[in-house]
Protein backbone atom coordinates (compact mmCIF):
# COMPACT_ATOMS: atom_id res chain seq x y z
CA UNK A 1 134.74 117.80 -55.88
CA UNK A 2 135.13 117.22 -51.96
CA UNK A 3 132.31 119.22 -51.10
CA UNK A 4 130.46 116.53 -54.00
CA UNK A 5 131.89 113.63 -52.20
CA UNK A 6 130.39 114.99 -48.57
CA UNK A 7 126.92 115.42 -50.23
CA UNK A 8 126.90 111.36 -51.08
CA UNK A 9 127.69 110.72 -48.12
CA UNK A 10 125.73 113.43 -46.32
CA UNK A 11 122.29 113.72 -48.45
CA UNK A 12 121.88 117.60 -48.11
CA UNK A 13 124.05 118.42 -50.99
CA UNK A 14 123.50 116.94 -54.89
CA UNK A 15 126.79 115.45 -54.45
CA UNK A 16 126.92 113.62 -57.60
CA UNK A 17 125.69 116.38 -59.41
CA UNK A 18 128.79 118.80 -57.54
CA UNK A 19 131.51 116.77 -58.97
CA UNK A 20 130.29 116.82 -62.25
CA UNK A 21 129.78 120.01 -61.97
CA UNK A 22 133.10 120.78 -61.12
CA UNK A 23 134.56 118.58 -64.50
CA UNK A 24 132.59 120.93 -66.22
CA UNK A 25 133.24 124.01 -64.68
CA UNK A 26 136.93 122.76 -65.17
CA UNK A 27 136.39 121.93 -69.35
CA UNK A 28 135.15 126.00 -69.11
CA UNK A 29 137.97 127.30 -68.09
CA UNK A 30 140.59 124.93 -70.00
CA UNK A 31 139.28 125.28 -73.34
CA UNK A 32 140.94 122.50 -74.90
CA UNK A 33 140.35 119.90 -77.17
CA UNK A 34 141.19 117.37 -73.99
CA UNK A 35 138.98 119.32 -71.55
CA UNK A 36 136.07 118.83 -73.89
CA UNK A 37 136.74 114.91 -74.15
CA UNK A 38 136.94 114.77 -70.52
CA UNK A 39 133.39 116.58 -70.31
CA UNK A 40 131.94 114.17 -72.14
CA UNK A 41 133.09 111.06 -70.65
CA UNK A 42 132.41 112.82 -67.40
CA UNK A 43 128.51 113.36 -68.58
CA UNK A 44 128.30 109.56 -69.78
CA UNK A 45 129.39 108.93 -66.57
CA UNK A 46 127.41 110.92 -64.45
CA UNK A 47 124.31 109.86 -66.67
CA UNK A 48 124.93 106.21 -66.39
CA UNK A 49 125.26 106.73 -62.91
CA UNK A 50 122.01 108.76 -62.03
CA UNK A 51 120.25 105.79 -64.32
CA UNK A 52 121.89 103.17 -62.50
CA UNK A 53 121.82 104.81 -58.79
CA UNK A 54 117.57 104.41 -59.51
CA UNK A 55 116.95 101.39 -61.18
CA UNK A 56 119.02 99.08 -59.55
CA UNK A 57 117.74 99.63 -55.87
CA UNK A 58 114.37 100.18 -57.12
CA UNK A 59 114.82 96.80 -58.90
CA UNK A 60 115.98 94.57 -55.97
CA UNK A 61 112.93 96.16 -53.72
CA UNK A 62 110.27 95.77 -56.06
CA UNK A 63 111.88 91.71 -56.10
CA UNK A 64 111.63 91.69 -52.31
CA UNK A 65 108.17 92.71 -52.02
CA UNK A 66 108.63 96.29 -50.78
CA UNK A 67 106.07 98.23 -51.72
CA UNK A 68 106.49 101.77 -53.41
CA UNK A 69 103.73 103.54 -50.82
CA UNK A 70 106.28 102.43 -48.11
CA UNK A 71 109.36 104.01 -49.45
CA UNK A 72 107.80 107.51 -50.55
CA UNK A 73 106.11 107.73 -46.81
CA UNK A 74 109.72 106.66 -45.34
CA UNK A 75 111.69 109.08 -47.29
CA UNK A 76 109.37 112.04 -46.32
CA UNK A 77 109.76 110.86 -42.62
CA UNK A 78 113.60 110.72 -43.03
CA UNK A 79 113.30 114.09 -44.34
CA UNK A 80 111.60 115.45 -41.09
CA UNK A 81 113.51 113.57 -39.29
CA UNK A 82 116.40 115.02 -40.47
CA UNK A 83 115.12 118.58 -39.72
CA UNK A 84 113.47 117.43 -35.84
CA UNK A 85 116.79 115.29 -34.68
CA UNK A 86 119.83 116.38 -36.43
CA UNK A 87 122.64 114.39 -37.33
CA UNK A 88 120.30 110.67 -36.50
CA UNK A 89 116.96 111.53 -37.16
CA UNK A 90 117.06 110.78 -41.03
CA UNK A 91 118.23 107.46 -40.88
CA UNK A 92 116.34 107.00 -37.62
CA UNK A 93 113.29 108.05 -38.79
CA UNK A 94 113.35 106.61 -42.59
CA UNK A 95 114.12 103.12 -40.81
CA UNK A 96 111.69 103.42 -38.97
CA UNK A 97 108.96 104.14 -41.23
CA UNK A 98 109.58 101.06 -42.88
CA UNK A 99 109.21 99.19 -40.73
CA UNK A 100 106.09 100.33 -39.39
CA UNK A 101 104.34 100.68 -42.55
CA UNK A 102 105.58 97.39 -43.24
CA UNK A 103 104.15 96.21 -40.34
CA UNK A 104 101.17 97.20 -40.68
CA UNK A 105 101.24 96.27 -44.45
CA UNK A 106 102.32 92.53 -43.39
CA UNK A 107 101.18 91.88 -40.03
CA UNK A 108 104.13 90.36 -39.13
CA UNK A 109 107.27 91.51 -37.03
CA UNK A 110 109.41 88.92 -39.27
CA UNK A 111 108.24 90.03 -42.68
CA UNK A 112 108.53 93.21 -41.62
CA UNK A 113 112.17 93.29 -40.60
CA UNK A 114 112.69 91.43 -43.71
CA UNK A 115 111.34 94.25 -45.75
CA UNK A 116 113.08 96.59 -43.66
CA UNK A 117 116.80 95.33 -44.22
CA UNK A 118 116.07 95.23 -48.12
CA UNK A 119 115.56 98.86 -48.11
CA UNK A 120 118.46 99.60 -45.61
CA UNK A 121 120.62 97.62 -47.78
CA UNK A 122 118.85 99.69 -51.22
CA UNK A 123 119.88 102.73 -49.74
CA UNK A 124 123.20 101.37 -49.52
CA UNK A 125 123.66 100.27 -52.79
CA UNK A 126 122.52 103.47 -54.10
CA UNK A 127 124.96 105.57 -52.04
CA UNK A 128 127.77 102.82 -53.30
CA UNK A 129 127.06 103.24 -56.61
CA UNK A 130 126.84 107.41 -56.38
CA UNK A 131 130.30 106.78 -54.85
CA UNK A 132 131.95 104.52 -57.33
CA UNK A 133 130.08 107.04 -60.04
CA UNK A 134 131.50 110.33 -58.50
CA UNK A 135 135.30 108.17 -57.99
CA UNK A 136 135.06 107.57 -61.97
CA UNK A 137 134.21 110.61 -62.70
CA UNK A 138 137.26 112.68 -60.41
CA UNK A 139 139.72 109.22 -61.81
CA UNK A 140 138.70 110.85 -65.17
CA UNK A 141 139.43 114.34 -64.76
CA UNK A 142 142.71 113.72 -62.93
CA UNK A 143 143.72 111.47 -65.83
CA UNK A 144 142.48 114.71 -68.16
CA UNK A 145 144.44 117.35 -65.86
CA UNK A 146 147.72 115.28 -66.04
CA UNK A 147 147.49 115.22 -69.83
CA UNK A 148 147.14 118.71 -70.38
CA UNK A 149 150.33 119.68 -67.40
């Protein structure tokens, strides 16, 4: 589950899907009527979280005027950039496709940085609610684990 928690944090792992993962790998081995339960609240969670995670973000950028084009070409940038500069050159390079494209898109430097923030702040938000997802999910198998000790 700490190896799920790094991948949030650090997008090379599926680190939402890891700590589900590990619930169920856990309900495997158990066996028990409580290790199912806890499964299953763990899935509803992890589902309601992937949902959520998406739609929200999306949501709030689509409101701001940030057009999809923008945030498929930054993302693919980020992803070079993570391979060309380690450690900065995702976020360097997803940032700074935004902007640019945004730029361009807009014309000016103001709306620009506006639509920049938005998706800083997106990616945020989705990485908060992974977190708060992955913490209900662990909160829910230790609660499961102390019931069957």
């Amino acid at each position: 589950m700490l190896v799920g928690l790094i991948g949030i944090v650090v997008p090379v792992l599926p680190g939402l899907f890891l700590v589900w993962a590990a619930s169920a790998v856990w309900a495997v081995v158990e066996q028990g009527l409580t290790a199912w339960v806890v499964l299953t609240v763990t899935t509803i969670l992890y589902a309601a979280g992937l949902v959520t995670q998406y739609t929200v973000p999306g949501r709030r950028l689509r409101e701001a005027g940030v057009a999809t084009k923008v945030l498929v070409v930054a993302i693919l940038a980020g992803a070079v950039g993570f391979f060309v500069i380690p450690v900065v050159g995702a976020p360097l390079l997803f940032v700074g496709a935004i902007y640019l494209m945004s730029r361009v898109r807009m014309g000016s430097h103001a709306d620009a940085w506006l639509a920049t923030t938005h998706a800083v702040r997106a990616v945020g938000l989705s990485m908060g609610i992974e977190l708060l997802t992955a913490f209900a999910i662990i909160t829910t198998w230790v609660v499961g684990s102390m019931l069957l000790r």
